[in-house]
N, C-alpha and C. Protein backbone atom coordinates (compact mmCIF):
# COMPACT_ATOMS: atom_id res chain seq x y z
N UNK A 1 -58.67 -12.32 -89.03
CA UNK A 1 -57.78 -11.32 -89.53
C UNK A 1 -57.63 -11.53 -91.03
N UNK A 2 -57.85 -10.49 -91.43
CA UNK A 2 -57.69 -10.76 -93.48
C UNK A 2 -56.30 -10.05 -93.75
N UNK A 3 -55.86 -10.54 -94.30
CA UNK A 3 -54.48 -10.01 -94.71
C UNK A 3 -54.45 -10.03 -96.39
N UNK A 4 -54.15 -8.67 -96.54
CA UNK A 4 -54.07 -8.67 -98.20
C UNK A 4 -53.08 -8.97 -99.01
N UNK A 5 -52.57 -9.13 -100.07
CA UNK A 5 -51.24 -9.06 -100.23
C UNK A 5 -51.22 -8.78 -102.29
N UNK A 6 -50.28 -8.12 -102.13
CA UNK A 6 -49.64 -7.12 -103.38
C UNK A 6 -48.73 -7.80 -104.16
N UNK A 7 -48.35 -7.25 -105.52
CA UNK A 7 -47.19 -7.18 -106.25
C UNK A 7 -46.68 -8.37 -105.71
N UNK A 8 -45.54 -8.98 -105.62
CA UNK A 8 -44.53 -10.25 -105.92
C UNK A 8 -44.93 -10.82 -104.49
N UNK A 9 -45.31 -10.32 -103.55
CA UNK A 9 -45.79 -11.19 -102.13
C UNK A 9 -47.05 -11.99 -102.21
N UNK A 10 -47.95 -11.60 -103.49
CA UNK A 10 -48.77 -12.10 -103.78
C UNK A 10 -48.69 -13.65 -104.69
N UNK A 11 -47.43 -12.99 -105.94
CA UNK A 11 -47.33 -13.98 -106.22
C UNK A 11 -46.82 -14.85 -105.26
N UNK A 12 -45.94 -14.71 -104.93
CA UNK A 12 -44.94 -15.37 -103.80
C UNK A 12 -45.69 -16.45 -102.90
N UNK A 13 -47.05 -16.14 -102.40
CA UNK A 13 -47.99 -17.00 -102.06
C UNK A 13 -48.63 -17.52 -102.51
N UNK A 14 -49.10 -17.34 -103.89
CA UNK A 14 -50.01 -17.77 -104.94
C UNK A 14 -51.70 -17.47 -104.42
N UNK A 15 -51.95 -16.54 -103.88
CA UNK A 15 -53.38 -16.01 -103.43
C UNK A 15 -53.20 -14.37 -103.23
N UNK A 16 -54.17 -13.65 -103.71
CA UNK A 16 -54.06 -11.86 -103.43
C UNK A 16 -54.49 -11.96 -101.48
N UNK A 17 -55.53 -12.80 -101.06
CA UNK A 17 -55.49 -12.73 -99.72
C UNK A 17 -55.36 -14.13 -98.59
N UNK A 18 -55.28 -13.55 -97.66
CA UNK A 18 -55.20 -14.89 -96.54
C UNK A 18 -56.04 -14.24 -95.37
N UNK A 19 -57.33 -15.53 -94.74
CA UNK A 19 -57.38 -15.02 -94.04
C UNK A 19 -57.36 -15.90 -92.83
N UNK A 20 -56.53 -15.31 -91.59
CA UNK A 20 -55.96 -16.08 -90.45
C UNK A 20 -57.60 -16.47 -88.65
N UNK A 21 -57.47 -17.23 -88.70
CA UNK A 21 -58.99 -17.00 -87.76
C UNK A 21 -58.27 -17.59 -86.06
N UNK A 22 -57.00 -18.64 -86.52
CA UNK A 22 -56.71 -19.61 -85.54
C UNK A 22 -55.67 -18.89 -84.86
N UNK A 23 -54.56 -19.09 -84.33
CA UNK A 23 -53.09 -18.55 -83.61
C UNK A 23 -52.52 -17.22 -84.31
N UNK A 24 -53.72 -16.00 -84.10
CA UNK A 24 -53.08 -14.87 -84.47
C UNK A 24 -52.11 -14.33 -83.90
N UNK A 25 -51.03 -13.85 -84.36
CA UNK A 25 -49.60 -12.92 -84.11
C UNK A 25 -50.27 -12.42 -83.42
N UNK A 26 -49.39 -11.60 -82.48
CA UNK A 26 -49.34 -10.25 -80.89
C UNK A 26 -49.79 -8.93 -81.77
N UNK A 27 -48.36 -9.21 -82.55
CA UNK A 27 -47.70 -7.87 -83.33
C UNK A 27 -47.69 -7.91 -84.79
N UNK A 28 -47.01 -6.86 -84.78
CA UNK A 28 -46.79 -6.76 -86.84
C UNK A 28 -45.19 -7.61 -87.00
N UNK A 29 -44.88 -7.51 -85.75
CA UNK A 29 -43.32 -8.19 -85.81
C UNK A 29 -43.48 -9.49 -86.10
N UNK A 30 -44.95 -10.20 -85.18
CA UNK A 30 -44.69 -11.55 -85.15
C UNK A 30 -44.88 -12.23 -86.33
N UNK A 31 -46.05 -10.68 -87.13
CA UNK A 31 -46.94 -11.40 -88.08
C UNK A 31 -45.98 -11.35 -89.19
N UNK A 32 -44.77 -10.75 -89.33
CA UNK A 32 -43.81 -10.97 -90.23
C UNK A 32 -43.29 -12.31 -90.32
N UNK A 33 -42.75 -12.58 -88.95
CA UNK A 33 -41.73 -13.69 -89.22
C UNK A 33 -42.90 -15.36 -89.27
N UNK A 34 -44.26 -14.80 -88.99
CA UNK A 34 -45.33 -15.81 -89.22
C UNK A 34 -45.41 -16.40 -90.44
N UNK A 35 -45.47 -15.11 -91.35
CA UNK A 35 -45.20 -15.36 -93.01
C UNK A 35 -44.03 -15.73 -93.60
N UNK A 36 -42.69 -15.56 -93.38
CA UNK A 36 -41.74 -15.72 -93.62
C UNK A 36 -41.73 -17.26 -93.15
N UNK A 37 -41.68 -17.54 -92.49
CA UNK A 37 -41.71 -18.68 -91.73
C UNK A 37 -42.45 -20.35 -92.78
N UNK A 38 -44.08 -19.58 -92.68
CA UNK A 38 -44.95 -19.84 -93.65
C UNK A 38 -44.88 -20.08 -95.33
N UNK A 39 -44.28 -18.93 -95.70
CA UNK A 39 -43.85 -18.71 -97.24
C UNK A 39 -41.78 -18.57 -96.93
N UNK A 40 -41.37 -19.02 -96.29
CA UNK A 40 -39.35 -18.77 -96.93
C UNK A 40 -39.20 -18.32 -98.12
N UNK A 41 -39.22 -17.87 -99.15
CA UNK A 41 -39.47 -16.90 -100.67
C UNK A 41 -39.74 -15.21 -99.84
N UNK A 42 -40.44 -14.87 -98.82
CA UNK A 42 -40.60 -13.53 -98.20
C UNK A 42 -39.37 -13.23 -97.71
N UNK A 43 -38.61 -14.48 -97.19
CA UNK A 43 -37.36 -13.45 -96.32
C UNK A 43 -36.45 -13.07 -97.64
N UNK A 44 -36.56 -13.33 -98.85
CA UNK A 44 -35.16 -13.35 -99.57
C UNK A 44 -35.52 -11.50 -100.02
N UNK A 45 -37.26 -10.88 -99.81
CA UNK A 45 -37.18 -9.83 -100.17
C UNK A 45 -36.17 -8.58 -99.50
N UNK A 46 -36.07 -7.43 -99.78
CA UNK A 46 -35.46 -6.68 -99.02
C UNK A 46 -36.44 -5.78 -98.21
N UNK A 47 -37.51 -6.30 -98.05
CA UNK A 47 -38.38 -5.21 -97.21
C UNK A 47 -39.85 -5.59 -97.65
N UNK A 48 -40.55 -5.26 -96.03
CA UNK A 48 -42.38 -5.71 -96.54
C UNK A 48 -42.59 -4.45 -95.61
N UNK A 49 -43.32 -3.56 -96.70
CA UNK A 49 -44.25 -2.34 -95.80
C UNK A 49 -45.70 -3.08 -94.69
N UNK A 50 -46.03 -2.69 -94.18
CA UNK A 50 -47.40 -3.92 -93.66
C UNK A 50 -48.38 -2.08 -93.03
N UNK A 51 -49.23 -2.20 -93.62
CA UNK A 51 -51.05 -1.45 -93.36
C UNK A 51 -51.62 -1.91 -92.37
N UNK A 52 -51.92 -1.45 -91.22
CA UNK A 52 -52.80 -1.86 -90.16
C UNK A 52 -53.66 -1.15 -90.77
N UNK A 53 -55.00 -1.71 -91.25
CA UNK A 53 -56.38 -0.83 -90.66
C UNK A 53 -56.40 0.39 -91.38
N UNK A 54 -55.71 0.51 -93.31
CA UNK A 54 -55.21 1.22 -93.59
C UNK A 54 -54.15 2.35 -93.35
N UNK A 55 -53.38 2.42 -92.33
CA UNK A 55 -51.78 3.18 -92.21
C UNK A 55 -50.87 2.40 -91.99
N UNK A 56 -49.78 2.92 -92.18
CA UNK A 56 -48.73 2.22 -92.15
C UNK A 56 -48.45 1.68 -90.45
N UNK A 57 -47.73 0.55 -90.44
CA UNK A 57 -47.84 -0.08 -88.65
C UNK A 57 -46.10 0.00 -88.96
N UNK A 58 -46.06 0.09 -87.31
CA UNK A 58 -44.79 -0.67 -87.03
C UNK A 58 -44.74 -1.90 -85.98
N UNK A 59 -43.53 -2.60 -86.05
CA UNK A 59 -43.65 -3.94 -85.88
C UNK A 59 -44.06 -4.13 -84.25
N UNK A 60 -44.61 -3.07 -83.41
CA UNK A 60 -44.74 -3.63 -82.11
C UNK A 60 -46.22 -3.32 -82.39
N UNK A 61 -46.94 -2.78 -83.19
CA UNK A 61 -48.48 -2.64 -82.93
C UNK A 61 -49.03 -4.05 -83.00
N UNK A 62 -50.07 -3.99 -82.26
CA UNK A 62 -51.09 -5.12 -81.39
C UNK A 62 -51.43 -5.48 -82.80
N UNK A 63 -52.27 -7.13 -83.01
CA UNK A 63 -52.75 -6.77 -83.97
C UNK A 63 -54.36 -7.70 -82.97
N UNK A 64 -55.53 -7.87 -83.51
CA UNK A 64 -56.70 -8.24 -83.21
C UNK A 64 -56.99 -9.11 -84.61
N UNK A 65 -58.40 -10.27 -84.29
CA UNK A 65 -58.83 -10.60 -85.32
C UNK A 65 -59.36 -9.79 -86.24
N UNK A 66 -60.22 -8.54 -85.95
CA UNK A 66 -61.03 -7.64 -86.69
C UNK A 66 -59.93 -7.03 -87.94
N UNK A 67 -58.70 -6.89 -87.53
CA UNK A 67 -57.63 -6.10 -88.16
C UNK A 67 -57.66 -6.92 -89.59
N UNK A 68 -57.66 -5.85 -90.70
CA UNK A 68 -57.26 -5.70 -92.21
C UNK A 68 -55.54 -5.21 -92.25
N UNK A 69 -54.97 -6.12 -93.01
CA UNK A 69 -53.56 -6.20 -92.74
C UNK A 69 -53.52 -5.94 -94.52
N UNK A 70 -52.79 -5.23 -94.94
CA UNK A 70 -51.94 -5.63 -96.66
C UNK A 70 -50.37 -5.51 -96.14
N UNK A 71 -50.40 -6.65 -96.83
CA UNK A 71 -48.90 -6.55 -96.96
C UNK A 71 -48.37 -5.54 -97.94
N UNK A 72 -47.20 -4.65 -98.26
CA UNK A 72 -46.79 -4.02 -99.24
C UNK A 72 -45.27 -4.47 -99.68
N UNK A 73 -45.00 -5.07 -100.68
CA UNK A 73 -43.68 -5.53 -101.31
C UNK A 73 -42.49 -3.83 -101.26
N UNK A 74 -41.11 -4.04 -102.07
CA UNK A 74 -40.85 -3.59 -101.93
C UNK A 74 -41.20 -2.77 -103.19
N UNK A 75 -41.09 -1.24 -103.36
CA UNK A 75 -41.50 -0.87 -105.03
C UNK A 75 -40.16 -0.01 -105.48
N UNK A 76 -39.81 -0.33 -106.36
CA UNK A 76 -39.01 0.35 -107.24
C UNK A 76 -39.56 1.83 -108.27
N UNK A 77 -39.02 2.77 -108.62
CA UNK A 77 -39.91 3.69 -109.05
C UNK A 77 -38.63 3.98 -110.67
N UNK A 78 -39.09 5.11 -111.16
CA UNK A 78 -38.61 5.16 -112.76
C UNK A 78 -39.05 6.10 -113.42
């Protein structure tokens, strides 16, 4: 599973990607609190958009190894 990652989640990890091969998450739910868990600096955000497979997921979709994940921070606009 390759997981991309954006704007301040990127920094936040110090790598633009990760990619997971061993104890993949179910869900998009799990794969949240996987990272959070992983990186503690993610929970203090107020929100992570997450891309299955390019569209937007919600937190009960399946995920597979094949799956391309980006994370999306939160964005402010102006």
């Amino acid at each position: 599973m390759r997981i991309l990652l954006f704007g301040i989640v990127k920094d936040i990890v110090g790598v633009d990607k990760l990619d997971i091969k061993l104890d993949i998450p179910k869900n998009v739910g799990d794969l949240k609190k996987y990272l959070v868990k992983k990186y503690p600096e993610l929970g203090n955000l107020s929100s992570l958009a997450i891309a299955l497979n390019n569209e937007y997921a919600t937190e009960e979709m399946k995920l597979t190894i094949q799956d391309e994940i980006a994370i999306i921070p939160p964005v402010s606009g102006g």
